[in-house]
N, C-alpha and C. Protein backbone atom coordinates (compact mmCIF):
# COMPACT_ATOMS: atom_id res chain seq x y z
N UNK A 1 -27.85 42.27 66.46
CA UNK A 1 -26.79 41.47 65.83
C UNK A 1 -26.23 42.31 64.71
N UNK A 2 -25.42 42.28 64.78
CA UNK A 2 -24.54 43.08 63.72
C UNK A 2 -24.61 42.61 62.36
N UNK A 3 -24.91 43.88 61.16
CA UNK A 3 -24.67 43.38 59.76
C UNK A 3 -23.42 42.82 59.78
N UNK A 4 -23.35 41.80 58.99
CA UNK A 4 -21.96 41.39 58.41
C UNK A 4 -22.19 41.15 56.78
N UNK A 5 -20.95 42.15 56.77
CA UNK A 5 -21.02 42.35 55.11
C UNK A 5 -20.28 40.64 54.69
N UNK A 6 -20.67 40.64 53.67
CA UNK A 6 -19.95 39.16 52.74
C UNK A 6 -20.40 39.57 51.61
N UNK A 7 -18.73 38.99 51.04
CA UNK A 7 -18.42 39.41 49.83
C UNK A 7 -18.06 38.32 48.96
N UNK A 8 -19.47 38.04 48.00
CA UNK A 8 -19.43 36.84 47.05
C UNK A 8 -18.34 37.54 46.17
N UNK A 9 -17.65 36.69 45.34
CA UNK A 9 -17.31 36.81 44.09
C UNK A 9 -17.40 35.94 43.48
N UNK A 10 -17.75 35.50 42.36
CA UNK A 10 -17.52 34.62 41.11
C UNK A 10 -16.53 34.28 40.49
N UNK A 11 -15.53 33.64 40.33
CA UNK A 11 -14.43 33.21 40.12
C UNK A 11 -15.01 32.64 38.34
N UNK A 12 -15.11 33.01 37.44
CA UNK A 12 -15.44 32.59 36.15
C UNK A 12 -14.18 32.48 35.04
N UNK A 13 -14.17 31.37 34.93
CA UNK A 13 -12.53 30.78 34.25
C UNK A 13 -12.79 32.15 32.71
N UNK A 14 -11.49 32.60 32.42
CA UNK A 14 -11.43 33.13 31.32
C UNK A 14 -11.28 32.35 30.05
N UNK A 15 -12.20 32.63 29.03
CA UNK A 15 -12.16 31.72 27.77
C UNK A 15 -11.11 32.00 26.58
N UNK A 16 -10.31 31.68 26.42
CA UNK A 16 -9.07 32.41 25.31
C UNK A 16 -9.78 32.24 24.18
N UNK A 17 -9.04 33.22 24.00
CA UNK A 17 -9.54 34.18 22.36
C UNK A 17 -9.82 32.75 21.22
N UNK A 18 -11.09 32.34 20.44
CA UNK A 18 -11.07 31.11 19.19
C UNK A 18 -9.55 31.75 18.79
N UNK A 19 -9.28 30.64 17.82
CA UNK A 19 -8.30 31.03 16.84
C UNK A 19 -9.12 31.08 15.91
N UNK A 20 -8.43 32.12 14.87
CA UNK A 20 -9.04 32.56 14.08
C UNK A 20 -8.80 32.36 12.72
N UNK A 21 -9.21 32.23 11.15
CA UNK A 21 -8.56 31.36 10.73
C UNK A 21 -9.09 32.49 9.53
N UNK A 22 -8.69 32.98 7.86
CA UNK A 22 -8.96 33.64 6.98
C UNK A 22 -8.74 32.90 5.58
N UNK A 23 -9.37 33.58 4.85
CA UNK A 23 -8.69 33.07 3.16
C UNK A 23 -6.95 33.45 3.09
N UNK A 24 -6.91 32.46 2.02
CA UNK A 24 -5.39 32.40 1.78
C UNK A 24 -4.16 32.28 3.11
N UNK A 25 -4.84 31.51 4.29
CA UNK A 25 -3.89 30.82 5.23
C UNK A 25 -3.63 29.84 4.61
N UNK A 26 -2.16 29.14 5.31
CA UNK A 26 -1.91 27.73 4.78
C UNK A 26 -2.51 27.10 5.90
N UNK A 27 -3.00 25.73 6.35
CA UNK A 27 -3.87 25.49 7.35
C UNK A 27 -3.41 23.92 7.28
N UNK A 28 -3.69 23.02 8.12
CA UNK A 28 -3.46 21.52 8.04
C UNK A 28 -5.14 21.24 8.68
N UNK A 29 -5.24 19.68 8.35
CA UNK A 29 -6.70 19.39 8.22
C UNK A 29 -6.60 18.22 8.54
N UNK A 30 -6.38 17.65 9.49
CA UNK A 30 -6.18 16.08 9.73
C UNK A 30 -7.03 15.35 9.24
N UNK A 31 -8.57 15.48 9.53
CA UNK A 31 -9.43 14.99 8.85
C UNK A 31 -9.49 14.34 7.25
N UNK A 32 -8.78 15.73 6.87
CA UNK A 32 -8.90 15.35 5.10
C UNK A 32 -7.11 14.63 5.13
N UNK A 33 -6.19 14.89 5.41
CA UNK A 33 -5.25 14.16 5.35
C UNK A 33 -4.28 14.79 6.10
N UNK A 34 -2.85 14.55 5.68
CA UNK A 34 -1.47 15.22 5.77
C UNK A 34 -1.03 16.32 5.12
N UNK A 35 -1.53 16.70 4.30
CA UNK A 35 -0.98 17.53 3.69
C UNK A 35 -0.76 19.11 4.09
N UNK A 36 -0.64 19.99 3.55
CA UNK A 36 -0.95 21.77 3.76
C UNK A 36 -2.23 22.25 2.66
N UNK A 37 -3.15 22.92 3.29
CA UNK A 37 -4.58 23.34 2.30
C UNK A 37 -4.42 24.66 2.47
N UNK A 38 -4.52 25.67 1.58
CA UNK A 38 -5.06 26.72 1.53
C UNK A 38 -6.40 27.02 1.57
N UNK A 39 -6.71 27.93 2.86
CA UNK A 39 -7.88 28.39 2.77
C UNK A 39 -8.84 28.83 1.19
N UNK A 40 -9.89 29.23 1.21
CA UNK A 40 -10.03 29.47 0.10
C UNK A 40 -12.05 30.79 0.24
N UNK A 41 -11.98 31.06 -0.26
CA UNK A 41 -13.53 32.09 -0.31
C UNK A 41 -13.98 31.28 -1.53
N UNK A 42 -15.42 31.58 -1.52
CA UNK A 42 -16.61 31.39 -2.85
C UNK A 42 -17.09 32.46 -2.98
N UNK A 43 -17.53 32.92 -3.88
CA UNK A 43 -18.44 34.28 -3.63
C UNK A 43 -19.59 33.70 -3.09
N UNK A 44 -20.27 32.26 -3.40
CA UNK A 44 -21.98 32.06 -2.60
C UNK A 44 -21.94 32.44 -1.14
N UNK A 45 -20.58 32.51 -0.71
CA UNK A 45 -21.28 32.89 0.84
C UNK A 45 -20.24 33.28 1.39
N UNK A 46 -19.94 33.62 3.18
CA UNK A 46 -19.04 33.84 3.96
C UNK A 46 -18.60 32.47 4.34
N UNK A 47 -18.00 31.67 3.97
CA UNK A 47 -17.90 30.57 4.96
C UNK A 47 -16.24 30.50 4.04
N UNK A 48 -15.53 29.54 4.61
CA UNK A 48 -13.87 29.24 4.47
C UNK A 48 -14.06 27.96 3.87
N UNK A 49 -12.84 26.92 2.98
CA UNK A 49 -13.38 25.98 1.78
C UNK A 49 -11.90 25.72 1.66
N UNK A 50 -11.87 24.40 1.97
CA UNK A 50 -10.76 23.74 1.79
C UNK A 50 -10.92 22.83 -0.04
N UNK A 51 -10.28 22.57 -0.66
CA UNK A 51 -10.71 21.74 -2.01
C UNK A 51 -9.52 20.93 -1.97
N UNK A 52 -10.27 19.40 -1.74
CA UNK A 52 -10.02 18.47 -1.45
C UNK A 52 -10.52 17.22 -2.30
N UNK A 53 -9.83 16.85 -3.52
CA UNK A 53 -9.96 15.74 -4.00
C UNK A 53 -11.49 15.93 -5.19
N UNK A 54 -11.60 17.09 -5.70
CA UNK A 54 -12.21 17.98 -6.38
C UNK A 54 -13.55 18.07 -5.46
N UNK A 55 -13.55 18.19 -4.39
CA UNK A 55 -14.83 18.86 -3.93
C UNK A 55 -13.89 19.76 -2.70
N UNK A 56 -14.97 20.42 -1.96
CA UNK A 56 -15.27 21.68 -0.92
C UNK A 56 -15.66 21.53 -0.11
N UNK A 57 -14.91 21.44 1.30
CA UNK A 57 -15.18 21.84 2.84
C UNK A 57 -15.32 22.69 3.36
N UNK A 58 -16.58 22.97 3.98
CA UNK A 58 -16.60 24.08 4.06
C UNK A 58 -16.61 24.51 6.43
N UNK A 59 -16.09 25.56 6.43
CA UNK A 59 -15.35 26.01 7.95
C UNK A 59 -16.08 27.61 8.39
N UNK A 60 -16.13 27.28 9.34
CA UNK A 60 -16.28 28.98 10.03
C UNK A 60 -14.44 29.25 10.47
N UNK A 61 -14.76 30.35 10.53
CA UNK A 61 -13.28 31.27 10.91
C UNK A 61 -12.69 30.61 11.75
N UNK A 62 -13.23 29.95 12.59
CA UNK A 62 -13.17 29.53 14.28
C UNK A 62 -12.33 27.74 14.20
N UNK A 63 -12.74 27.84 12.59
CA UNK A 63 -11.50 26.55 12.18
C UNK A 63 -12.86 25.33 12.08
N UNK A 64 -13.42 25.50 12.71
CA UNK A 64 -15.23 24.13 13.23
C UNK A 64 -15.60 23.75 11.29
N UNK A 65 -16.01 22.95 11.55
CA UNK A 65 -16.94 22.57 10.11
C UNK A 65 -17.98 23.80 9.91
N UNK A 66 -18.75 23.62 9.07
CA UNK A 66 -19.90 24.45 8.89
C UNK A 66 -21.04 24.32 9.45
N UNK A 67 -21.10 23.03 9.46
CA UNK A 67 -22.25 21.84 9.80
C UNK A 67 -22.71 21.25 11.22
N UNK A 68 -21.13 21.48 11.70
CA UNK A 68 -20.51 20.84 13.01
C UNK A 68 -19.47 21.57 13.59
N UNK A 69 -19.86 22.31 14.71
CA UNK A 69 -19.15 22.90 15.47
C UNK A 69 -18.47 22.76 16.82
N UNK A 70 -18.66 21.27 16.90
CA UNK A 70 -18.37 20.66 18.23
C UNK A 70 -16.64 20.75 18.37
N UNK A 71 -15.95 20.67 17.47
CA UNK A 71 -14.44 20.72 17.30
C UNK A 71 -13.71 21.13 16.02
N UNK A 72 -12.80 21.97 16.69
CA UNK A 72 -12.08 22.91 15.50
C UNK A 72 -11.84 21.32 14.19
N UNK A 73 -11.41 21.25 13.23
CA UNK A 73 -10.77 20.41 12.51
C UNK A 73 -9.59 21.30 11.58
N UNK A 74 -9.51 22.68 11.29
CA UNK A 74 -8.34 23.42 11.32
C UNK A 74 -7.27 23.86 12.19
N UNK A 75 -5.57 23.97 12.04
CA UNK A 75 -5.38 23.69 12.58
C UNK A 75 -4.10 24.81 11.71
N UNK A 76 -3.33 25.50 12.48
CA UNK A 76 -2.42 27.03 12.05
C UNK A 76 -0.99 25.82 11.47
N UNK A 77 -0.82 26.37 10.38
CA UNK A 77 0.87 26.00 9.91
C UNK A 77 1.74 26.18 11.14
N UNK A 78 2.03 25.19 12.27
CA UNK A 78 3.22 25.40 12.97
C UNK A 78 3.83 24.05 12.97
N UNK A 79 5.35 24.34 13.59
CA UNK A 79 6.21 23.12 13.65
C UNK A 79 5.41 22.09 14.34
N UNK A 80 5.09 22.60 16.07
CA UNK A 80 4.51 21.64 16.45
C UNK A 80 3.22 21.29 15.97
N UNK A 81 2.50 21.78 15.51
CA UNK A 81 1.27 21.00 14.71
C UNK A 81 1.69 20.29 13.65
N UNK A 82 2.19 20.16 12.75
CA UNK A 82 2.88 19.52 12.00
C UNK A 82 3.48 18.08 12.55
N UNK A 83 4.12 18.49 13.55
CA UNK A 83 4.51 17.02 13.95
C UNK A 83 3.95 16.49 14.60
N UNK A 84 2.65 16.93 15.49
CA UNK A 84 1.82 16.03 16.31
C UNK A 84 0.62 15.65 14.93
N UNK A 85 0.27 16.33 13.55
CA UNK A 85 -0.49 15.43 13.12
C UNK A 85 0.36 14.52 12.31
N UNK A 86 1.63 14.66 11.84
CA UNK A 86 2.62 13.58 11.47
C UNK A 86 2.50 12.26 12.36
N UNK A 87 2.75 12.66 13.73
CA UNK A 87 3.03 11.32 14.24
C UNK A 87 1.13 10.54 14.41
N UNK A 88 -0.16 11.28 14.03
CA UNK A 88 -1.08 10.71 14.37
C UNK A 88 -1.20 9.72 12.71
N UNK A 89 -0.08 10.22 11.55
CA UNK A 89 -0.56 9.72 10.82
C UNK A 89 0.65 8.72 10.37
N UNK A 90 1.66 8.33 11.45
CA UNK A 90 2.60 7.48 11.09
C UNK A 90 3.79 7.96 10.73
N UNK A 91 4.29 9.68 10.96
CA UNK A 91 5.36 9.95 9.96
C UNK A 91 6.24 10.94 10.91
N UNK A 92 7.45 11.52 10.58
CA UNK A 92 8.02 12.56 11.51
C UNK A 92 8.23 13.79 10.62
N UNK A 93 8.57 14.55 11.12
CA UNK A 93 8.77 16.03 10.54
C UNK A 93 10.07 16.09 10.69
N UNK A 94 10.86 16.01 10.13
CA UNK A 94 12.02 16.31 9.92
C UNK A 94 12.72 17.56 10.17
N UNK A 95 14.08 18.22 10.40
CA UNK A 95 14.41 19.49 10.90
C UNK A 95 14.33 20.43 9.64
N UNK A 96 14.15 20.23 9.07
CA UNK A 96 14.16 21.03 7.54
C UNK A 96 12.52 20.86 7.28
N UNK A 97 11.32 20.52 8.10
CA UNK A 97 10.48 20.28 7.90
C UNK A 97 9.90 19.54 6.84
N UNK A 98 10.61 18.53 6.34
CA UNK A 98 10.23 17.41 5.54
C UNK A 98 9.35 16.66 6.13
N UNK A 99 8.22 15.81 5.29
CA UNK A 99 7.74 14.87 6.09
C UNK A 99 8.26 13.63 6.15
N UNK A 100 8.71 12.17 6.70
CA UNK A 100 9.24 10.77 6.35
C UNK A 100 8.64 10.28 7.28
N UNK A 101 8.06 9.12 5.98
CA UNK A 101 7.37 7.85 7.02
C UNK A 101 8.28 7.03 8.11
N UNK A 102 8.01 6.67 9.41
CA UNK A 102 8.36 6.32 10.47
C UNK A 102 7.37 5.24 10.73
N UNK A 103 6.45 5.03 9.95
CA UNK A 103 5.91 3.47 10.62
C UNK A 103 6.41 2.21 10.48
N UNK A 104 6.51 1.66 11.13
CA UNK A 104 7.22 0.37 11.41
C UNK A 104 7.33 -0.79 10.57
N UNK A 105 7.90 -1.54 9.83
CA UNK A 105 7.61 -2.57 8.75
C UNK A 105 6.71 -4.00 9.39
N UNK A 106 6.43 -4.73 8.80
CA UNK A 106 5.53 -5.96 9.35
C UNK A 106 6.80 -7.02 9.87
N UNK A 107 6.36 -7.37 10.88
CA UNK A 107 7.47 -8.20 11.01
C UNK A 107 7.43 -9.56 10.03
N UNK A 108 8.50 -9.66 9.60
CA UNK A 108 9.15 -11.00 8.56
C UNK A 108 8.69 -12.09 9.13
N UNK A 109 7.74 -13.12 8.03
CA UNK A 109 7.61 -14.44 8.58
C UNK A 109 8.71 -15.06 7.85
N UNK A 110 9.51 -15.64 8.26
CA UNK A 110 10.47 -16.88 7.69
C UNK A 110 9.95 -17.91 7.87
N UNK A 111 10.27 -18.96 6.49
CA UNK A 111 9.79 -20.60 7.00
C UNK A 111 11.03 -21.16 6.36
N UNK A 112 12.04 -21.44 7.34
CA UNK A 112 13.23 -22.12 6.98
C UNK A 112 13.08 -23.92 6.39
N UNK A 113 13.37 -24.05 5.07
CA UNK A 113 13.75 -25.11 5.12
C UNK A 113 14.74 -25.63 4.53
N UNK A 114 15.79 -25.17 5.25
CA UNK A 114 17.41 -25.41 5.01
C UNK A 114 17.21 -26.46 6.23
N UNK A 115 18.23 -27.16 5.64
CA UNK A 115 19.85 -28.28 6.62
C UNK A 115 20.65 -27.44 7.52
N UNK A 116 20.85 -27.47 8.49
CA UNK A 116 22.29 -27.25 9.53
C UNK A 116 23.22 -27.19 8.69
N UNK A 117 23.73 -27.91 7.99
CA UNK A 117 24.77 -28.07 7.21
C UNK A 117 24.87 -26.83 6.13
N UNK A 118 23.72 -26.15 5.52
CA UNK A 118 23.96 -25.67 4.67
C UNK A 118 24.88 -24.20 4.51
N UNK A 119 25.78 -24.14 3.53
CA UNK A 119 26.63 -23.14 3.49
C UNK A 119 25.96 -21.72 2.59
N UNK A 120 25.09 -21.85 1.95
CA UNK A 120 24.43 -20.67 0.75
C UNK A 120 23.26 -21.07 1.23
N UNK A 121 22.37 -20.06 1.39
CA UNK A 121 20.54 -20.17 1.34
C UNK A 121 20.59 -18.86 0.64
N UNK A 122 19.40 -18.88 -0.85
CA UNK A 122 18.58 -18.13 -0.61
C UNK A 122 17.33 -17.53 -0.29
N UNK A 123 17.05 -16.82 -0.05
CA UNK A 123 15.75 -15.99 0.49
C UNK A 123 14.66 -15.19 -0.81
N UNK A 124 13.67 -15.95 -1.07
CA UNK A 124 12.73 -15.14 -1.77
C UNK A 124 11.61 -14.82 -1.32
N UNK A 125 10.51 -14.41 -1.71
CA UNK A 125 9.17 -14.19 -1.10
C UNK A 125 8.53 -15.27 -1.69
N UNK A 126 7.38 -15.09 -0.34
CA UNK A 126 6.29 -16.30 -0.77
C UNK A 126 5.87 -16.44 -2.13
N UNK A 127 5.49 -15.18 -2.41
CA UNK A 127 4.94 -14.57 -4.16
C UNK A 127 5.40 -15.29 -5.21
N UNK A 128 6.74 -14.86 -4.92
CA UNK A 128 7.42 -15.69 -5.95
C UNK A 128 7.84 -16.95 -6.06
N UNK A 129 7.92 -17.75 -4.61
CA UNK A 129 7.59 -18.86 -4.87
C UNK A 129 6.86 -19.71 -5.09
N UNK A 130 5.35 -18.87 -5.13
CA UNK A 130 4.32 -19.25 -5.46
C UNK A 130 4.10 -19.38 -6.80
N UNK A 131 4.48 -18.44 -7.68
CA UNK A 131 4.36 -18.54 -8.90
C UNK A 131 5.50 -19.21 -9.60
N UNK A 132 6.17 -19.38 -8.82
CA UNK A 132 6.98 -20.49 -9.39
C UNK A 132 6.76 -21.88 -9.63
N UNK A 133 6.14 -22.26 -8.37
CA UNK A 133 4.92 -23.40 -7.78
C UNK A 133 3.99 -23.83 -9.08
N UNK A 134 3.18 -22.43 -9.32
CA UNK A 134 2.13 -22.92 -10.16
C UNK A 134 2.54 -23.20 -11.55
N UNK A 135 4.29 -22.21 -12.17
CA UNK A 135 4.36 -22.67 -13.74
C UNK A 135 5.00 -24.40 -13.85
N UNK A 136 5.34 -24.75 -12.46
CA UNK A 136 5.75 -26.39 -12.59
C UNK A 136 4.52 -26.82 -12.74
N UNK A 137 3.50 -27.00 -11.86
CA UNK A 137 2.22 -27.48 -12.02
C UNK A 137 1.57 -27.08 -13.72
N UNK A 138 1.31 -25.95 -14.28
CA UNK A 138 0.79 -26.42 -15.57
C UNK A 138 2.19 -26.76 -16.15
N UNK A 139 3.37 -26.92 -16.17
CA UNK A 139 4.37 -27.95 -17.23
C UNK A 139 4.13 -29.15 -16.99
N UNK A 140 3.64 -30.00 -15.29
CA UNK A 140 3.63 -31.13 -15.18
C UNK A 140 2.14 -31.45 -15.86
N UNK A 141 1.23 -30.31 -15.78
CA UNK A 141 -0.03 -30.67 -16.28
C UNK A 141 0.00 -31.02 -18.12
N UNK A 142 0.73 -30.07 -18.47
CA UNK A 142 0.79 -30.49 -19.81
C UNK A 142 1.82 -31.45 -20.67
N UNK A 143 2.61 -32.12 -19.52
CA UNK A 143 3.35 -33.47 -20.06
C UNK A 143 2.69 -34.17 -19.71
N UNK A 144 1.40 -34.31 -18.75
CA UNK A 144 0.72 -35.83 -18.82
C UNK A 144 -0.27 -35.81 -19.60
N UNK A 145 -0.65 -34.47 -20.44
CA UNK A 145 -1.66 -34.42 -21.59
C UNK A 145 -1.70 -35.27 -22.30
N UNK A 146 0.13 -34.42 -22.92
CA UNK A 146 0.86 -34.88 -23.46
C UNK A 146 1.15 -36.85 -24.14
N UNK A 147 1.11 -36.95 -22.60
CA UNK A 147 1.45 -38.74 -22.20
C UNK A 147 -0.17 -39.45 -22.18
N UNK A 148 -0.87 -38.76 -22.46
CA UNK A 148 -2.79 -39.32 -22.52
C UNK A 148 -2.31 -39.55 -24.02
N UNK A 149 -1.86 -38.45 -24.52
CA UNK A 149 -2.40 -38.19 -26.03
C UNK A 149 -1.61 -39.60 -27.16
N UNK A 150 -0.35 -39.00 -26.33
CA UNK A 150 0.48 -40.62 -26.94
C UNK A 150 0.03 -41.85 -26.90
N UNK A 151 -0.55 -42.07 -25.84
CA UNK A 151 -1.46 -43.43 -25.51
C UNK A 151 -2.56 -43.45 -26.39
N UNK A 152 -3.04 -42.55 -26.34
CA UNK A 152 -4.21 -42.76 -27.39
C UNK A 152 -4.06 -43.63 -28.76
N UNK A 153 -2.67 -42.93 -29.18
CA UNK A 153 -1.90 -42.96 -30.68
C UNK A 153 -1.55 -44.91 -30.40
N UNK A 154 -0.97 -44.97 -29.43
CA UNK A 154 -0.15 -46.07 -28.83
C UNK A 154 -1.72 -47.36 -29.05
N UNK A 155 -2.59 -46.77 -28.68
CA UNK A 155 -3.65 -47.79 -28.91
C UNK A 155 -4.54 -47.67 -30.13
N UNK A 156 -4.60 -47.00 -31.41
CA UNK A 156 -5.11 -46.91 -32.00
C UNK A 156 -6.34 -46.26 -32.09
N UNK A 157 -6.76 -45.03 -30.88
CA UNK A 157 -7.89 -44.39 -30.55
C UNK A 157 -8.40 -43.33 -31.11
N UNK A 158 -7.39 -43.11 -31.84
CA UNK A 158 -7.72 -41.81 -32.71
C UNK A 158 -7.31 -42.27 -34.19
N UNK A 159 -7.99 -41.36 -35.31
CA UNK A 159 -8.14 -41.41 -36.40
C UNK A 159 -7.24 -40.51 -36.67
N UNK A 160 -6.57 -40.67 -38.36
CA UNK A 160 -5.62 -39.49 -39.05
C UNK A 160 -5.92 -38.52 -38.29
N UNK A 161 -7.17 -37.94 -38.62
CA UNK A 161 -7.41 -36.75 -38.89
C UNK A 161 -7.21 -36.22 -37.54
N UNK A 162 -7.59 -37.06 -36.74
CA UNK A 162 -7.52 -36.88 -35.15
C UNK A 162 -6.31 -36.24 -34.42
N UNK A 163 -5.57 -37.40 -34.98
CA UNK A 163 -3.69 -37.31 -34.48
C UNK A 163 -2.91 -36.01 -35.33
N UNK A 164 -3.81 -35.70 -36.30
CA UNK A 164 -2.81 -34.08 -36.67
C UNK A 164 -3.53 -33.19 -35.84
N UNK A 165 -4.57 -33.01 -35.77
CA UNK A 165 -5.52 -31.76 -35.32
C UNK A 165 -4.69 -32.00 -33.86
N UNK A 166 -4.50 -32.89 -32.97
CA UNK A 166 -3.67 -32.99 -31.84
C UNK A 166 -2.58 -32.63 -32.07
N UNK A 167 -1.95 -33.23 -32.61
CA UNK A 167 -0.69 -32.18 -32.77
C UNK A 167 -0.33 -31.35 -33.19
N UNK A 168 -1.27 -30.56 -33.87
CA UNK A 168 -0.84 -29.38 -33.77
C UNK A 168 -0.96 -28.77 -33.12
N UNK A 169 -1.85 -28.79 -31.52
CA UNK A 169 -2.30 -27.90 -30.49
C UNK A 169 -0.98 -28.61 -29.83
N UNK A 170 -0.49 -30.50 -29.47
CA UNK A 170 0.58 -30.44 -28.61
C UNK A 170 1.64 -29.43 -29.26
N UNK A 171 1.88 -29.17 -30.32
CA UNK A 171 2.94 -28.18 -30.80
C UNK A 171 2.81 -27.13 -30.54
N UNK A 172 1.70 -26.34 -30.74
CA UNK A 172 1.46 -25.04 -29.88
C UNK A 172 1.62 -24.85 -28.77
N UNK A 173 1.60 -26.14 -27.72
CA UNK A 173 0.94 -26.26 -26.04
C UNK A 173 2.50 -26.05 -25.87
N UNK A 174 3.11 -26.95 -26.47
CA UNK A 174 4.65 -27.16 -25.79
C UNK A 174 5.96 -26.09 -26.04
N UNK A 175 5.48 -25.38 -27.40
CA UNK A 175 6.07 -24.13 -28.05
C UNK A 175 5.83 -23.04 -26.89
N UNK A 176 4.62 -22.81 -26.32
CA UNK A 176 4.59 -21.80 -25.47
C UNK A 176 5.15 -22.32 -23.75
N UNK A 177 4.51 -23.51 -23.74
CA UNK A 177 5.51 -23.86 -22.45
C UNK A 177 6.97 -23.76 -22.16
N UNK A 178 7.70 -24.25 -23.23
CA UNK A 178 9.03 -24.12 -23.36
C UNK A 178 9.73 -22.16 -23.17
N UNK A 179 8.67 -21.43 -23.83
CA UNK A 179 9.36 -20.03 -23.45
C UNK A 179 9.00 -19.75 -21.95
N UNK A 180 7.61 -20.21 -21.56
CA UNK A 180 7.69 -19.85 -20.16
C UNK A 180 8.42 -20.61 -19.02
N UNK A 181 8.99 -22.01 -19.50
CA UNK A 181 9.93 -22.61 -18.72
C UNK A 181 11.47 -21.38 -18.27
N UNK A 182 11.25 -21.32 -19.98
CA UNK A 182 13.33 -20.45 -20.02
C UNK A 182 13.06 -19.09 -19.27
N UNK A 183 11.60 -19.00 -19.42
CA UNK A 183 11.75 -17.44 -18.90
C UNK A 183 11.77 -17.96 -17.04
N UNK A 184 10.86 -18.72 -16.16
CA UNK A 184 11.28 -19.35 -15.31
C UNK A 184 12.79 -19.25 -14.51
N UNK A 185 13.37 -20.29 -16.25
CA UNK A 185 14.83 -20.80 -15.68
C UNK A 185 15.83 -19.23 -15.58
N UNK A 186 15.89 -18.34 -16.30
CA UNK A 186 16.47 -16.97 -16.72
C UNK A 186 16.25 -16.46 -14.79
N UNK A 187 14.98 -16.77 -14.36
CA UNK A 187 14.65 -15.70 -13.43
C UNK A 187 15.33 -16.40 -12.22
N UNK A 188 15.57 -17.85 -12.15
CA UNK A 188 16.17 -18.60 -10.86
C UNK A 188 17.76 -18.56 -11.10
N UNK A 189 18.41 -18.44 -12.56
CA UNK A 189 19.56 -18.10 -12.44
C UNK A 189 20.41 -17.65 -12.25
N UNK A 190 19.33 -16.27 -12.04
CA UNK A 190 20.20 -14.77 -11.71
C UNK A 190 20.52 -14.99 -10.14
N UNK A 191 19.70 -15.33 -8.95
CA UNK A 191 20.60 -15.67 -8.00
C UNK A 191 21.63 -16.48 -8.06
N UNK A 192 21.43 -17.46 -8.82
CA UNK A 192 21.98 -19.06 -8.47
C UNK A 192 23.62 -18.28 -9.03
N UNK A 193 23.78 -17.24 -10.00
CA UNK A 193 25.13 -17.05 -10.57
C UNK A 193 25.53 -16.53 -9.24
N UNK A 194 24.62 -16.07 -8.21
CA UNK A 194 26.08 -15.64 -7.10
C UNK A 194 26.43 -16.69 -5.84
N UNK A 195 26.36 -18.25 -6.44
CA UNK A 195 26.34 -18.44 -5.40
C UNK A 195 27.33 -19.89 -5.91
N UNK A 196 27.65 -20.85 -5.20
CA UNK A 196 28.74 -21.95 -5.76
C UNK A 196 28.59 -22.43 -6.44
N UNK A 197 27.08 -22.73 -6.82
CA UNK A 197 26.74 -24.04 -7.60
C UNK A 197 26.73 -23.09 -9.03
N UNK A 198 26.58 -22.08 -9.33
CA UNK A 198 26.16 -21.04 -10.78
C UNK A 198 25.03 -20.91 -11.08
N UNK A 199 24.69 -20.83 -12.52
CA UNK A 199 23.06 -21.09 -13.21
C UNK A 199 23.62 -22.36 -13.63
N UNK A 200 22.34 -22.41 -13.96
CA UNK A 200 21.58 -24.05 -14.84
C UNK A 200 21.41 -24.01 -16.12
N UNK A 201 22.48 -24.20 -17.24
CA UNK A 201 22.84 -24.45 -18.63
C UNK A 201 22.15 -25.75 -19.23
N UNK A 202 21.58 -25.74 -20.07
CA UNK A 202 21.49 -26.75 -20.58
C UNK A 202 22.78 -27.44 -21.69
């Protein structure tokens, strides 16, 4: 029977060259953020050192952690790197290579409670109508103090000495309420002047 030659070969994928990475590159670092890091040396050793938020990361050439070499986390100053870690962090790269945020706003809850009829609405935030909310609540809280305290007087429940020492705190109570009313009324007027009805004069 005849030799028959056969001819193995090994087909072994070629591995491209690490990238390679030195002191004083500009470098991006997704990990640590968005920004551009300069490489950096220590004299304690050979290793590469990003300084980040007053401490030190430290990299082999090959871009890997020090620690952890399973994946580069450096990454070469280019356009397209730049804009693929832009868009992982919400933002675009601009043609002048600016960065601008591009993430999306929350969508608006509205809670309408206008009339069909109505010709002017305005629009504030919850916030502020919240705190608007609460300075009516302590004014209504401190006119029915107020209306305890009179009753008191009204029935004979308190003594002299009683009914000044009270009033002088209702005088204090109502002295400071009254500026935080106007300051209130000052802050609802400024819309209300652009609209038919004006502000609210006393």
């Amino acid at each position: 029977m005849p030799n028959s030659n056969r001819n193995t070969s090994t087909n072994t994928p070629s591995i491209p060259n690490q990238t390679i990475f030195k002191a004083g590159d500009k470098v991006l670092c997704p990990i640590l953020g968005n920004e551009l890091y300069t490489l950096l040396t220590l004299p304690i050793d050979d290793r590469l050192y990003i300084e980040h938020n007053g401490s030190y990361r430290s990299f082999n050439p090959d871009g890997k952690h020090y620690s952890d070499d399973r994946l580069p986390e450096l990454f070469h100053n280019t356009p397209a790197n730049r804009q693929a870690i832009a868009t992982l962090f919400g933002q675009q790269v601009s043609s002048d290579g600016m960065v601008k945020m591009t993430t999306p706003q929350p969508t608006r809850k509205v809670i309408d409670l206008t009339d069909s009829d109505d010709k002017e609405v305005i629009i504030i935030s919850a916030c502020e109508f919240s705190d608007t909310a609460c300075d009516v609540l302590g004014a209504g809280e401190v006119m029915h103090d107020i209306g305890q305290f009179l009753w008191l007087i009204y029935n004979d429940k308190l003594s002299i000495s009683q009914i000044k020492a009270m009033a002088r705190l209702v005088h204090d109570t109502t002295d400071r309420w009254h500026s935080i009313m106007n300051g209130l009324l000052n802050k609802l007027n400024k819309p209300l002047e652009r609209t038919e009805f004006g502000k609210v004069e006393g």
